[in-house]
PDB file of N, CA and C in Angstrom:
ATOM      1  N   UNK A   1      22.838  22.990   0.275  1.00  0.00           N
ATOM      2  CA  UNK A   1      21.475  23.454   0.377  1.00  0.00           C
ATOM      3  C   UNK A   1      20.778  22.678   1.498  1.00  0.00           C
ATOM      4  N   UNK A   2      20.036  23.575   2.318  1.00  0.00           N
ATOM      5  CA  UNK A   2      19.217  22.805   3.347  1.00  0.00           C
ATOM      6  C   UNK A   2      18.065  22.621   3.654  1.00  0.00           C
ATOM      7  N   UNK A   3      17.567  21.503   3.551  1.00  0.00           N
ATOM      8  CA  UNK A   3      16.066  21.185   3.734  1.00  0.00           C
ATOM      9  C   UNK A   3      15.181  20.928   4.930  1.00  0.00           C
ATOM     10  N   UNK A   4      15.484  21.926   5.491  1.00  0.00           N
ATOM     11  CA  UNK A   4      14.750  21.929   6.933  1.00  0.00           C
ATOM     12  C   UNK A   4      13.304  21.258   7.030  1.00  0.00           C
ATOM     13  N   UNK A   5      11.981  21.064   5.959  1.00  0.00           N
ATOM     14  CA  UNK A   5      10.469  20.468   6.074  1.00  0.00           C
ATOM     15  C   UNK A   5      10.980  19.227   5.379  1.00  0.00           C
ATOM     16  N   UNK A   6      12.337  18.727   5.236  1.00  0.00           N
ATOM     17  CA  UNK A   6      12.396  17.172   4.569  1.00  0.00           C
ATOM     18  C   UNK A   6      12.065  16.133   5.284  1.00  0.00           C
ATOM     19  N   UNK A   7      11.469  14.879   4.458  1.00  0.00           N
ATOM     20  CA  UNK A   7      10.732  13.604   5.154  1.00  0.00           C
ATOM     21  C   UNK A   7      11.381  12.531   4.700  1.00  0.00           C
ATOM     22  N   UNK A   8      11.677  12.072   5.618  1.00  0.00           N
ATOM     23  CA  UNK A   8      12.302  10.802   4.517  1.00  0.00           C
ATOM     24  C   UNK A   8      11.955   9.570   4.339  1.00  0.00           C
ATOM     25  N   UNK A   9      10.472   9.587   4.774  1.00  0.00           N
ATOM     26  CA  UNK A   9       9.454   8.819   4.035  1.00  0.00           C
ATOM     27  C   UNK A   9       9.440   9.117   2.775  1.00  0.00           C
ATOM     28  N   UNK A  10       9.127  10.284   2.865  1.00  0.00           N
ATOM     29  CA  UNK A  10       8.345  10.595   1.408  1.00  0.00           C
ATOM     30  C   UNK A  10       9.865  10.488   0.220  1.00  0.00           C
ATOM     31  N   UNK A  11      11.216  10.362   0.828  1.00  0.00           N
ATOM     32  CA  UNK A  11      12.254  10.367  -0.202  1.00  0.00           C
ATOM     33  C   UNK A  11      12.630   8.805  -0.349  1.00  0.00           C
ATOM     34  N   UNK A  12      12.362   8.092   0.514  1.00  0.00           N
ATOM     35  CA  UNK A  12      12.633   6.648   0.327  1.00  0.00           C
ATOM     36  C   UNK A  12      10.890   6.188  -0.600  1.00  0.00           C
ATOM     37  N   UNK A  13       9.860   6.546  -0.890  1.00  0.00           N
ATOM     38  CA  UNK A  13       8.939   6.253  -1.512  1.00  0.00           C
ATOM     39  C   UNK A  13       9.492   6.992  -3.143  1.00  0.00           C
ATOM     40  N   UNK A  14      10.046   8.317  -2.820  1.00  0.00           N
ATOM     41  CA  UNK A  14      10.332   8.361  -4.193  1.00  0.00           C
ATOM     42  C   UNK A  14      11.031   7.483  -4.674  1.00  0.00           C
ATOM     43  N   UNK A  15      12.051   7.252  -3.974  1.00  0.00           N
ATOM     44  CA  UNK A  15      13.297   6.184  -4.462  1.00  0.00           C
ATOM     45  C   UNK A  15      12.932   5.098  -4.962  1.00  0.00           C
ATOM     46  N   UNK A  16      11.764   4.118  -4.036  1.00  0.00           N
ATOM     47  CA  UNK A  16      11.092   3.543  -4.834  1.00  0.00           C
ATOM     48  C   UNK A  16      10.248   3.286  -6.121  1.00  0.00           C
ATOM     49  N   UNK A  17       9.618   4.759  -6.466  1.00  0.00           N
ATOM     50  CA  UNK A  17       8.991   5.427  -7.397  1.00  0.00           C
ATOM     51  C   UNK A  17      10.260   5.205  -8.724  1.00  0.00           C
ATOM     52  N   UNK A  18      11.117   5.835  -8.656  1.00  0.00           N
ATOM     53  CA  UNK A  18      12.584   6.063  -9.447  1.00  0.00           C
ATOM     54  C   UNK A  18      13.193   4.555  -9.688  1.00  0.00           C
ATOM     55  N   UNK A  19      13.080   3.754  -8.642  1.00  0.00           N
ATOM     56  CA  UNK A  19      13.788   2.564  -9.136  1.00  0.00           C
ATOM     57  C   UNK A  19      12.819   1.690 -10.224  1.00  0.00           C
ATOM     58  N   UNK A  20      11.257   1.540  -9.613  1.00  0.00           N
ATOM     59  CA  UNK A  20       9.994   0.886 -10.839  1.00  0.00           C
ATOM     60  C   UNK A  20      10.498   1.301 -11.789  1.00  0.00           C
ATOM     61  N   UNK A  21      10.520   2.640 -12.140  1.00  0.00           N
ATOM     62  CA  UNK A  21      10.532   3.339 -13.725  1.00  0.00           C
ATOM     63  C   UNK A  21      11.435   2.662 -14.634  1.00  0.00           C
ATOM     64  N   UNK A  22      12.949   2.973 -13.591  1.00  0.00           N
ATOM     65  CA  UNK A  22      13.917   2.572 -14.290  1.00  0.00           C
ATOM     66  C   UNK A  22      14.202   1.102 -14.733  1.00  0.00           C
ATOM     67  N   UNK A  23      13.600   0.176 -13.690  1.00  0.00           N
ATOM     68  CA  UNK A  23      13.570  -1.471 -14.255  1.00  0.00           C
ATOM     69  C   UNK A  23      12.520  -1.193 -15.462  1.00  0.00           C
ATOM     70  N   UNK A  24      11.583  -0.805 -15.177  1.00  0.00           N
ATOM     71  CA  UNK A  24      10.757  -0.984 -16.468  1.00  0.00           C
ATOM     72  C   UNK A  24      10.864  -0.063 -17.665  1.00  0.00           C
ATOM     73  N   UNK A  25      11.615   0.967 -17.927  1.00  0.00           N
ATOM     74  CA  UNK A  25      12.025   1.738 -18.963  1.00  0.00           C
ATOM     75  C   UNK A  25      13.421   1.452 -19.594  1.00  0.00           C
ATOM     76  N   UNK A  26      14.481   0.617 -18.770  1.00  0.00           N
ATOM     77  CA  UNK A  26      15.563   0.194 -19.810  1.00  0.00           C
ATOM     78  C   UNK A  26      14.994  -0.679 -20.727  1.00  0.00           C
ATOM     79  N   UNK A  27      13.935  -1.578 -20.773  1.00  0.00           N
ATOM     80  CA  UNK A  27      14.225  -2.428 -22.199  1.00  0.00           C
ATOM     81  C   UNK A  27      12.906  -2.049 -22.953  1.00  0.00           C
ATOM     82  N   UNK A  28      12.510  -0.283 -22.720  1.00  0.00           N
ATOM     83  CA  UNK A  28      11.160  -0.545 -23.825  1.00  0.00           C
ATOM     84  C   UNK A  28      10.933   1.031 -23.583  1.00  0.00           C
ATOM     85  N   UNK A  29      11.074   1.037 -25.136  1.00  0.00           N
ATOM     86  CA  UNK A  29      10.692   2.663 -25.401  1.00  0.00           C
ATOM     87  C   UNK A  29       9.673   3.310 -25.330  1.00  0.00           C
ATOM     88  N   UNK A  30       8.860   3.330 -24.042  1.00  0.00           N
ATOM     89  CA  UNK A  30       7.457   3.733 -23.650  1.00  0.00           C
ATOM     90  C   UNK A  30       8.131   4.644 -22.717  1.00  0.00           C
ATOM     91  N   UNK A  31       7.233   6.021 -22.445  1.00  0.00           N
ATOM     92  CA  UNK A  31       7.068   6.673 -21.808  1.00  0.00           C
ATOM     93  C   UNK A  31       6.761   6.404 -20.179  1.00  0.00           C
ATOM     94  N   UNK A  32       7.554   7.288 -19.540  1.00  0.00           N
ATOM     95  CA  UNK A  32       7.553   7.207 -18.160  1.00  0.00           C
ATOM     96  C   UNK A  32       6.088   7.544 -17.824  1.00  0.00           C
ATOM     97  N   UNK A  33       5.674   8.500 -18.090  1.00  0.00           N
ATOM     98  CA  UNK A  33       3.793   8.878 -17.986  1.00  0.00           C
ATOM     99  C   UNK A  33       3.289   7.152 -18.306  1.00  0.00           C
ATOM    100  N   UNK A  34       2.807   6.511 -19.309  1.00  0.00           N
ATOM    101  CA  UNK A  34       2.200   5.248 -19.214  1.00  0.00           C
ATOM    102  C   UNK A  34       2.992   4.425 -18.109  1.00  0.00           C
ATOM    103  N   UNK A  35       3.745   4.464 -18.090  1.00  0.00           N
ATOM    104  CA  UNK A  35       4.406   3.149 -16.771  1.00  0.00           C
ATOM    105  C   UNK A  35       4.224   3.630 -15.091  1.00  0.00           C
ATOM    106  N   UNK A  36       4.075   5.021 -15.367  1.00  0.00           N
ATOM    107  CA  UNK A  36       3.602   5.346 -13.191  1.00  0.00           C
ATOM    108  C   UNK A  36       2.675   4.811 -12.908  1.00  0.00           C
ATOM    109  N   UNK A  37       1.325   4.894 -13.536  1.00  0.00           N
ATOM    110  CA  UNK A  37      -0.251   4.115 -12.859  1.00  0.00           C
ATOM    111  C   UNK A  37       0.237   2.736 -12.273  1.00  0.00           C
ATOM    112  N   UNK A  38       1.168   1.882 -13.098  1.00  0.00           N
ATOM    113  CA  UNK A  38       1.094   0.680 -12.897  1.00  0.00           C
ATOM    114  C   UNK A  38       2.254   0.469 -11.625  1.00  0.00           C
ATOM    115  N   UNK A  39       3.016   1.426 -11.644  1.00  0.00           N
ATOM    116  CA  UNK A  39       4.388   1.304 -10.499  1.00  0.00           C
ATOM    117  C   UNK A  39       3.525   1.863  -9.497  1.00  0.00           C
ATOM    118  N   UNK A  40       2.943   2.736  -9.190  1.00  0.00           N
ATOM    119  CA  UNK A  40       1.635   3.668  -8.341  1.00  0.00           C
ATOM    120  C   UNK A  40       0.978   2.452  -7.423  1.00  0.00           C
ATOM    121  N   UNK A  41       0.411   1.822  -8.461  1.00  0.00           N
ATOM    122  CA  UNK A  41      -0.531   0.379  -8.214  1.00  0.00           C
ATOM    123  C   UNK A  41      -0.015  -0.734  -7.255  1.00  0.00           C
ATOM    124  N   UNK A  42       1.265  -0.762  -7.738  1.00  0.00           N
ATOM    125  CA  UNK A  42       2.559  -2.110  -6.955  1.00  0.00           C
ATOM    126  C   UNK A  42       2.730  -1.533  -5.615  1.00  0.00           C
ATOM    127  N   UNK A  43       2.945  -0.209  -5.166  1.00  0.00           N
ATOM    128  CA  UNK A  43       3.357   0.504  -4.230  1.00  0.00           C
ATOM    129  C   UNK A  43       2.201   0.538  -2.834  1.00  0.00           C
ATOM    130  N   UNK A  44       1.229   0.645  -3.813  1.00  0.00           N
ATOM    131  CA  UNK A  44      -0.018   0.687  -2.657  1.00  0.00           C
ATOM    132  C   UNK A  44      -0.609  -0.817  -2.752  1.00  0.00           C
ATOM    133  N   UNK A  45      -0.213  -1.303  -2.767  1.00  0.00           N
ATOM    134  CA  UNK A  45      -0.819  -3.175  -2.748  1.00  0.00           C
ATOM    135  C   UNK A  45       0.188  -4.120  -2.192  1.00  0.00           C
ATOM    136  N   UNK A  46       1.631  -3.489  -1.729  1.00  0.00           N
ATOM    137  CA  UNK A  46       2.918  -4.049  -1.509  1.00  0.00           C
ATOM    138  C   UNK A  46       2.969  -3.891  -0.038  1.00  0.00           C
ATOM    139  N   UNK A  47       2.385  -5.176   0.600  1.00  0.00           N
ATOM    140  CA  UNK A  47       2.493  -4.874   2.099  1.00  0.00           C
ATOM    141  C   UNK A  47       3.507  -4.568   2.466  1.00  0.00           C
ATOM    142  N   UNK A  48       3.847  -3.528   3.354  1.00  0.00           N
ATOM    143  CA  UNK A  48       5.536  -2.867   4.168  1.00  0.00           C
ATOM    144  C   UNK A  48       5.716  -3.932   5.318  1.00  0.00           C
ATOM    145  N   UNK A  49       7.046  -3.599   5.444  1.00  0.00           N
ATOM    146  CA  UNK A  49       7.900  -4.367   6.351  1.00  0.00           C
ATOM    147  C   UNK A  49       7.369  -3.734   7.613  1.00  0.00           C
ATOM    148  N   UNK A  50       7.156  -2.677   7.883  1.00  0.00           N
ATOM    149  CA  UNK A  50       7.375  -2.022   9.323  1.00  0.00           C
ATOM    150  C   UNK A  50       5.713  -2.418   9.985  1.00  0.00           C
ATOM    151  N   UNK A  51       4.586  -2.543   9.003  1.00  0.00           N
ATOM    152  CA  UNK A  51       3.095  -2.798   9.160  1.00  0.00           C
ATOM    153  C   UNK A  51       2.700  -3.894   8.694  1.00  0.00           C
ATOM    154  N   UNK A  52       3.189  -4.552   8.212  1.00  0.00           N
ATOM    155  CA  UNK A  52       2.868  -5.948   7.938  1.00  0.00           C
ATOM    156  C   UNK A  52       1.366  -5.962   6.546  1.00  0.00           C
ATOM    157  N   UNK A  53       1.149  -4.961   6.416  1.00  0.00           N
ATOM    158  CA  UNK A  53      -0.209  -4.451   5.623  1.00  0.00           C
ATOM    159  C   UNK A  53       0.260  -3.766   4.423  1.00  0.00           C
ATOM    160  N   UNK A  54      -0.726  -3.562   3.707  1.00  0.00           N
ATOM    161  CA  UNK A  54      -0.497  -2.508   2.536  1.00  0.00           C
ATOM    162  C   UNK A  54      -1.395  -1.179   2.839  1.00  0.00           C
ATOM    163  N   UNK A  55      -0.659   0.182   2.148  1.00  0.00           N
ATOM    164  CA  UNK A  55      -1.488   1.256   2.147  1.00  0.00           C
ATOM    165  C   UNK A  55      -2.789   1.264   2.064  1.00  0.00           C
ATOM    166  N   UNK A  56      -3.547   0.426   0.901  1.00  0.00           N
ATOM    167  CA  UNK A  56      -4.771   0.264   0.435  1.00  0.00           C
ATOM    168  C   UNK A  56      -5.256   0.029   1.679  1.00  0.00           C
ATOM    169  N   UNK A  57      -4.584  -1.576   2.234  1.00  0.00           N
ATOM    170  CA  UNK A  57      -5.688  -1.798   3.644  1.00  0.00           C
ATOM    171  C   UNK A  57      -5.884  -0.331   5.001  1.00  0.00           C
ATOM    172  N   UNK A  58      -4.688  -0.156   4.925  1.00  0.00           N
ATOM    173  CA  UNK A  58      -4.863   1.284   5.886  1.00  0.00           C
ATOM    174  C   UNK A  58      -6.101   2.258   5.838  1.00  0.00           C
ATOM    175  N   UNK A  59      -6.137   2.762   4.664  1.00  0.00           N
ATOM    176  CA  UNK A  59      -7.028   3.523   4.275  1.00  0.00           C
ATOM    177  C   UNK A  59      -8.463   2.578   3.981  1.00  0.00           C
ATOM    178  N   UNK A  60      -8.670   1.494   3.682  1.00  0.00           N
ATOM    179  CA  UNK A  60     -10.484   1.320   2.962  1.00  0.00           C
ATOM    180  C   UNK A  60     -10.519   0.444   3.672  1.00  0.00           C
ATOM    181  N   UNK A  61      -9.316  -0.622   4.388  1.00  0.00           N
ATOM    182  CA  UNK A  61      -9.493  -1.609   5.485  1.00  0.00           C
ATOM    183  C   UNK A  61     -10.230  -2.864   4.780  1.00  0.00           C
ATOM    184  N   UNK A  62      -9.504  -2.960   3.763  1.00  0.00           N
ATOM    185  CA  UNK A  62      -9.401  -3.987   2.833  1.00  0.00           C
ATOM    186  C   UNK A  62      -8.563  -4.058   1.895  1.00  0.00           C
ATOM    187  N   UNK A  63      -8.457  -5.259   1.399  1.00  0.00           N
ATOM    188  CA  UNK A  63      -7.678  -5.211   0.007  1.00  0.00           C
ATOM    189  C   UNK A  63      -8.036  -5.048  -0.753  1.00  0.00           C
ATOM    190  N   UNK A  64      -7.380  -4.827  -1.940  1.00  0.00           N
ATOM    191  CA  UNK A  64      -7.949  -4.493  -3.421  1.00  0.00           C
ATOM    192  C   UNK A  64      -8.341  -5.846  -3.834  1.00  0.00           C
ATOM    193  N   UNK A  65      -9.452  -5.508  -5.156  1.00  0.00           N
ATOM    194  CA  UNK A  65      -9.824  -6.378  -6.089  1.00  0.00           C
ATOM    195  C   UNK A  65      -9.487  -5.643  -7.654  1.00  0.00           C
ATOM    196  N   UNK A  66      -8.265  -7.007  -7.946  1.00  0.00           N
ATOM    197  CA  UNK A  66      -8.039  -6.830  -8.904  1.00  0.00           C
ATOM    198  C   UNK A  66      -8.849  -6.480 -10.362  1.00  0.00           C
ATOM    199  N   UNK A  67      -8.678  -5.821 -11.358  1.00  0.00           N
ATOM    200  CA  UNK A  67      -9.625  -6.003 -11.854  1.00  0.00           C
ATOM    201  C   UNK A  67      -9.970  -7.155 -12.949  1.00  0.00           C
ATOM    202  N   UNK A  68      -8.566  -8.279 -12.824  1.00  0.00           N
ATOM    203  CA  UNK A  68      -8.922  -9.341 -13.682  1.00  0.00           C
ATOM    204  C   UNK A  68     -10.173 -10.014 -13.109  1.00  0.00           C
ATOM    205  N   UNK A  69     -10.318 -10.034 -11.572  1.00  0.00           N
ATOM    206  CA  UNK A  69     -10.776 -10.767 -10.895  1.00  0.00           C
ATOM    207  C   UNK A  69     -12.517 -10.076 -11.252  1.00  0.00           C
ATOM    208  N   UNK A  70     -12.801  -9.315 -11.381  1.00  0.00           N
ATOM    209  CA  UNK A  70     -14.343  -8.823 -11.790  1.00  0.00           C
ATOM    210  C   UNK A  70     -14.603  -9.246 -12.833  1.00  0.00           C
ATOM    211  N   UNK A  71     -13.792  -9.438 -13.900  1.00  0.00           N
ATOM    212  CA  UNK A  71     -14.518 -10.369 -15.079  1.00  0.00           C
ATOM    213  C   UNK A  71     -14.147 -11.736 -15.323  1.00  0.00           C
ATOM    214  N   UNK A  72     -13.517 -12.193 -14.576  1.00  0.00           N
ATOM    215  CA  UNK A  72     -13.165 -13.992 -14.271  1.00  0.00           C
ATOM    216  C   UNK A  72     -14.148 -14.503 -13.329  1.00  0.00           C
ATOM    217  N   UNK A  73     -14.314 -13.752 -12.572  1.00  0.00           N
ATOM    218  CA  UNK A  73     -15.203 -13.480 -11.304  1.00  0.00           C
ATOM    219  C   UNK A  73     -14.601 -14.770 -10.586  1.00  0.00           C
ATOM    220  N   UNK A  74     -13.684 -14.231  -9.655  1.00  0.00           N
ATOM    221  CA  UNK A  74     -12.766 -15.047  -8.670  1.00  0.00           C
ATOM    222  C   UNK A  74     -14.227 -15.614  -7.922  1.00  0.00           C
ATOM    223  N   UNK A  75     -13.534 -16.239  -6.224  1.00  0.00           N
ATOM    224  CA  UNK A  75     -14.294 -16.728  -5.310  1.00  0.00           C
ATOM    225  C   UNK A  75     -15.049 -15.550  -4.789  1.00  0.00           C
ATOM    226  N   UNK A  76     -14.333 -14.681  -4.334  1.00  0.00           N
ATOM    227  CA  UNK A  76     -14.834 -13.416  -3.507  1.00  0.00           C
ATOM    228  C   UNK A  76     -15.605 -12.595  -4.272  1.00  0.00           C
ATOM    229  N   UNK A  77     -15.844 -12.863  -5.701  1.00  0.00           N
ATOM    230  CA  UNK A  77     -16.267 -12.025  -6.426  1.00  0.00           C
ATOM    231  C   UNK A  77     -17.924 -13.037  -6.320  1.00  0.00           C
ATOM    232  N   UNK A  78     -18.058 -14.349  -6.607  1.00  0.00           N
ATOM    233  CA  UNK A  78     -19.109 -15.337  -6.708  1.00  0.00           C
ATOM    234  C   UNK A  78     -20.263 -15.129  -5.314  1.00  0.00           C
ATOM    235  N   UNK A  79     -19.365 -14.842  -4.749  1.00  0.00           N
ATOM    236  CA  UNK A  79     -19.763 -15.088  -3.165  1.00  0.00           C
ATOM    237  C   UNK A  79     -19.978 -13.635  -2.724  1.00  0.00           C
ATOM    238  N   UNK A  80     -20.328 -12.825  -3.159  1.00  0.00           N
ATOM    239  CA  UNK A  80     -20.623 -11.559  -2.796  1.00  0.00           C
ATOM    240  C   UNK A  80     -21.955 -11.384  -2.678  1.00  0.00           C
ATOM    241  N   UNK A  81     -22.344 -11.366  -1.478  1.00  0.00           N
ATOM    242  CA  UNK A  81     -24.032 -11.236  -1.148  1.00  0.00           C
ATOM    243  C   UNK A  81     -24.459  -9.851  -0.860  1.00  0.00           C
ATOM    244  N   UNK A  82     -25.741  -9.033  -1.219  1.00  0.00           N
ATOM    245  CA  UNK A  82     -25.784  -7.877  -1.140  1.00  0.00           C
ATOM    246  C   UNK A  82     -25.849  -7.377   0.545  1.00  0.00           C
ATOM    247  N   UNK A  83     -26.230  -8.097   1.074  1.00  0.00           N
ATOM    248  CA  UNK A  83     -25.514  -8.193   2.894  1.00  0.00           C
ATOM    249  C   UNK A  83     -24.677  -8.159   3.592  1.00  0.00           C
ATOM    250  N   UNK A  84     -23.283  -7.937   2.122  1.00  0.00           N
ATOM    251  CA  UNK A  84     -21.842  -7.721   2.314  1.00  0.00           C
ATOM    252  C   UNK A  84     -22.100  -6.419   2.366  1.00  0.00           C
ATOM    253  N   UNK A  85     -22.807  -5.617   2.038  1.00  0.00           N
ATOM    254  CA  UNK A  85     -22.764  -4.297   2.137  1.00  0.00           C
ATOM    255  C   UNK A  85     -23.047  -3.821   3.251  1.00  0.00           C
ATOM    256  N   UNK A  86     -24.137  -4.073   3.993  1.00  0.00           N
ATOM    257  CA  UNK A  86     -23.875  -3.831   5.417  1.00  0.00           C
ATOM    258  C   UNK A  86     -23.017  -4.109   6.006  1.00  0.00           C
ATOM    259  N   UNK A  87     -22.477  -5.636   5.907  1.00  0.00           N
ATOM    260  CA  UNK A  87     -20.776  -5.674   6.716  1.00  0.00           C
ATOM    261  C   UNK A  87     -20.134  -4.946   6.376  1.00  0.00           C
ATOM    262  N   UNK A  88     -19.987  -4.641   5.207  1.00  0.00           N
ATOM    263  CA  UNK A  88     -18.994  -3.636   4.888  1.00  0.00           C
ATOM    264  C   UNK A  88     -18.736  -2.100   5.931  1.00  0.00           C
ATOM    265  N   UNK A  89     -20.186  -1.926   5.652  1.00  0.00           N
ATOM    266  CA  UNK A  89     -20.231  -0.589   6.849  1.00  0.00           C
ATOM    267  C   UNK A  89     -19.687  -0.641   8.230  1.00  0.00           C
ATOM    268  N   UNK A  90     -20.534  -2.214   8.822  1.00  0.00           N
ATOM    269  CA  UNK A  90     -19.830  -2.267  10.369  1.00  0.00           C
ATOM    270  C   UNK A  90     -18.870  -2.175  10.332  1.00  0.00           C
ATOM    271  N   UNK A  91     -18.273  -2.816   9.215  1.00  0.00           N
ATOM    272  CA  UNK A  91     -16.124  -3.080   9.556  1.00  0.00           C
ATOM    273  C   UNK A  91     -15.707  -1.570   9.158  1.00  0.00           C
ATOM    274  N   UNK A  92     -16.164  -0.726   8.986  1.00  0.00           N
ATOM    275  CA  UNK A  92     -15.647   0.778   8.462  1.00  0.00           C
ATOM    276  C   UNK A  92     -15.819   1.046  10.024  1.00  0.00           C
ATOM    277  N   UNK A  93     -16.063   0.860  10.934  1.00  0.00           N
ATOM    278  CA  UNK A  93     -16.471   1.223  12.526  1.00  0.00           C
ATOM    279  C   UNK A  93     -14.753   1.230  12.688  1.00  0.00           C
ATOM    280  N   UNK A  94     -14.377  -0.383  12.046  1.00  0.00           N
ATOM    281  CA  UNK A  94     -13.470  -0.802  13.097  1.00  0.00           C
ATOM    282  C   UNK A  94     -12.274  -0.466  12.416  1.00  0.00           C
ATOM    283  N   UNK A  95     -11.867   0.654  11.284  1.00  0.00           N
ATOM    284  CA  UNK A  95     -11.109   1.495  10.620  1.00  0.00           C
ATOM    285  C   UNK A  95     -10.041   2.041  11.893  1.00  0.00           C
ATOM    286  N   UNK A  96     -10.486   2.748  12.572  1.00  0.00           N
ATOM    287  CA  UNK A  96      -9.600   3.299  13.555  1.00  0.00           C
ATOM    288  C   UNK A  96      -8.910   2.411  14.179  1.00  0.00           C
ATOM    289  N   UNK A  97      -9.617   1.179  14.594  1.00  0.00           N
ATOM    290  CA  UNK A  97      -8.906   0.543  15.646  1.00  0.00           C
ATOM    291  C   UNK A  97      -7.923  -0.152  15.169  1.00  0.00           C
ATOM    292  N   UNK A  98      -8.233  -0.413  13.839  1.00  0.00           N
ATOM    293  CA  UNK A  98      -7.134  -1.282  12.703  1.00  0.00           C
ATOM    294  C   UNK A  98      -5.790  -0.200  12.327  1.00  0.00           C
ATOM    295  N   UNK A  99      -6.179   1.031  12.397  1.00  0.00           N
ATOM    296  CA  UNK A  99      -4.823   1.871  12.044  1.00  0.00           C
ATOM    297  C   UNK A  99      -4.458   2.406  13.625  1.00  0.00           C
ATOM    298  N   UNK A 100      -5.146   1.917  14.684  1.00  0.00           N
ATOM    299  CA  UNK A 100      -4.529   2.641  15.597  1.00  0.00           C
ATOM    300  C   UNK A 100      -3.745   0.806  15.779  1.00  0.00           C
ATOM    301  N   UNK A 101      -3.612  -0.357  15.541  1.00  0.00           N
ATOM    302  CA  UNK A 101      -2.855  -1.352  15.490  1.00  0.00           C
ATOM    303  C   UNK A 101      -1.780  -1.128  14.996  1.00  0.00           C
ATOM    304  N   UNK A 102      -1.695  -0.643  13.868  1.00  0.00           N
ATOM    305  CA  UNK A 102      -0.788  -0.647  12.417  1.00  0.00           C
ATOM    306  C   UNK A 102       0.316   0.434  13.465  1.00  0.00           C
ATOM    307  N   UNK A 103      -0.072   1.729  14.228  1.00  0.00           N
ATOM    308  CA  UNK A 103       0.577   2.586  14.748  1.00  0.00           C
ATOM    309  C   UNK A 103       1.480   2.241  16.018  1.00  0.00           C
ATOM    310  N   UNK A 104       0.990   1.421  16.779  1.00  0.00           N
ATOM    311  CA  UNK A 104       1.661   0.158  17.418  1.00  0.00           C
ATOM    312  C   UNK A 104       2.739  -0.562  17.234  1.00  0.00           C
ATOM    313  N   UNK A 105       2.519  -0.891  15.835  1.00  0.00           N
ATOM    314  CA  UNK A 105       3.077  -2.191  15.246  1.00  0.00           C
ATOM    315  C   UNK A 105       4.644  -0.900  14.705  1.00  0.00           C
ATOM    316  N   UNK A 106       3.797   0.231  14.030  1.00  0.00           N
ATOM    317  CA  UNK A 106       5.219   0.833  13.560  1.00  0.00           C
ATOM    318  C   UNK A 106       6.191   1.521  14.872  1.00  0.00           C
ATOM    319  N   UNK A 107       5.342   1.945  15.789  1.00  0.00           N
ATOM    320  CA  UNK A 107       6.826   2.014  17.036  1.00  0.00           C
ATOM    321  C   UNK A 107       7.516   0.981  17.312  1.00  0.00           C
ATOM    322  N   UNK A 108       6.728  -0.322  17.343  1.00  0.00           N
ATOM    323  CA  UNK A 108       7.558  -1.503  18.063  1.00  0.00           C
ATOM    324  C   UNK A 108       8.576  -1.438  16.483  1.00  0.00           C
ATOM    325  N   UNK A 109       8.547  -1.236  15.584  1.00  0.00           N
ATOM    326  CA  UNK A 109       9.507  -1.430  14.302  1.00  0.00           C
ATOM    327  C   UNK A 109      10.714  -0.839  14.473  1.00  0.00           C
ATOM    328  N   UNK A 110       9.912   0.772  14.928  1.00  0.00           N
ATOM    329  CA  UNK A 110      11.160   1.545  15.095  1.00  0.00           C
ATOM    330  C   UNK A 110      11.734   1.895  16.501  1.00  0.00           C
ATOM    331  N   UNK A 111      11.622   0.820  17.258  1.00  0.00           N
ATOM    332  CA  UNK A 111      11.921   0.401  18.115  1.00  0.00           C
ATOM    333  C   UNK A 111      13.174  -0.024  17.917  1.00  0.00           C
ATOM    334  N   UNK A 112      12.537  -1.180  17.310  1.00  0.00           N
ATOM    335  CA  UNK A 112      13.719  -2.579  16.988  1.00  0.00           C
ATOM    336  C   UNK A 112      14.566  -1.924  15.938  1.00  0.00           C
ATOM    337  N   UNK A 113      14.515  -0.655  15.322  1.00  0.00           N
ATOM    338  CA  UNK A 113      15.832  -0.613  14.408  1.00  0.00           C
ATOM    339  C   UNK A 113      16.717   0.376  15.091  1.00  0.00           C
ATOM    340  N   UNK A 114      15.696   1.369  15.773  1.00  0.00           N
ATOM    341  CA  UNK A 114      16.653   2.166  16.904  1.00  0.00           C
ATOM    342  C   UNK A 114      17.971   1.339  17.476  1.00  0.00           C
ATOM    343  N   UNK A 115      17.135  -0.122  18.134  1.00  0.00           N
ATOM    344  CA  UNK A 115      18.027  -0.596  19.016  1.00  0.00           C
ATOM    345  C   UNK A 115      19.139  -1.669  17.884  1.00  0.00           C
ATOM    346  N   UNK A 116      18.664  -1.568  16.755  1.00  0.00           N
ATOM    347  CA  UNK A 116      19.455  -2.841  16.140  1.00  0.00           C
ATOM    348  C   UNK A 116      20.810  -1.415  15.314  1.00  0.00           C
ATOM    349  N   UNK A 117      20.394  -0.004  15.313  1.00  0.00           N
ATOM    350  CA  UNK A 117      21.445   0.679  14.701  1.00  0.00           C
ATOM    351  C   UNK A 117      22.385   1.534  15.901  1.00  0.00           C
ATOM    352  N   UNK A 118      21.772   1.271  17.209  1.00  0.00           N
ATOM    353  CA  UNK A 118      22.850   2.031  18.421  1.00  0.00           C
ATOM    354  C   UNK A 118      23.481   0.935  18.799  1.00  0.00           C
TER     355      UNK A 118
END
């Protein structure tokens, strides 16, 4: 059978998807539905090799805050001035220029594996 629109991003993310489940479903009789949010979660917070970043930062151009960290109330959580909100906005300016880096960073990757697999 042939899959002419196949990605193989998107089949090496499943693979990843498939391997979480399975470490975490051999020793506990819970449902695959309760255990994706949390494998979902690892995936987009797991900086990649090829970007040096995680998905999350790509897209909101920050990291996540955990949510232990909102009711422990970490450093970043103490130190949050409502004037972070305007920074917040300027640095949403600089969104593009941060994923047009990341796009950079992934040719020079697949660069180096081009030349490390010919």
């Amino acid at each position: 059978m042939a899959y002419p629109q196949r990605n193989d991003q998107v089949e090496v993310t499943n693979q990843e998807i498939l391997r979480g489940l399975r470490a975490r479903l051999d020793h506990t009789g819970v449902s695959w539905v309760d255990k994706l949010p949390s494998i979902l979660w690892g995936l987009c917070t797991t900086p990649k090799e090829a970007t040096g970043v995680t998905p999350l930062y790509l897209v909101y151009d920050g990291e996540a805050l955990v949510p232990v960290e909102v009711g422990v109330e970490s450093d970043r959580v103490q130190h949050y001035d409502e004037e972070n909100g305007e920074w917040r906005l300027m640095e949403l300016d600089l969104v593009d220029e941060a994923q047009e880096k990341v796009v950079v960073l992934l040719m020079a990757y697949r660069q180096q594996m081009k030349q490390s697999y010919n």
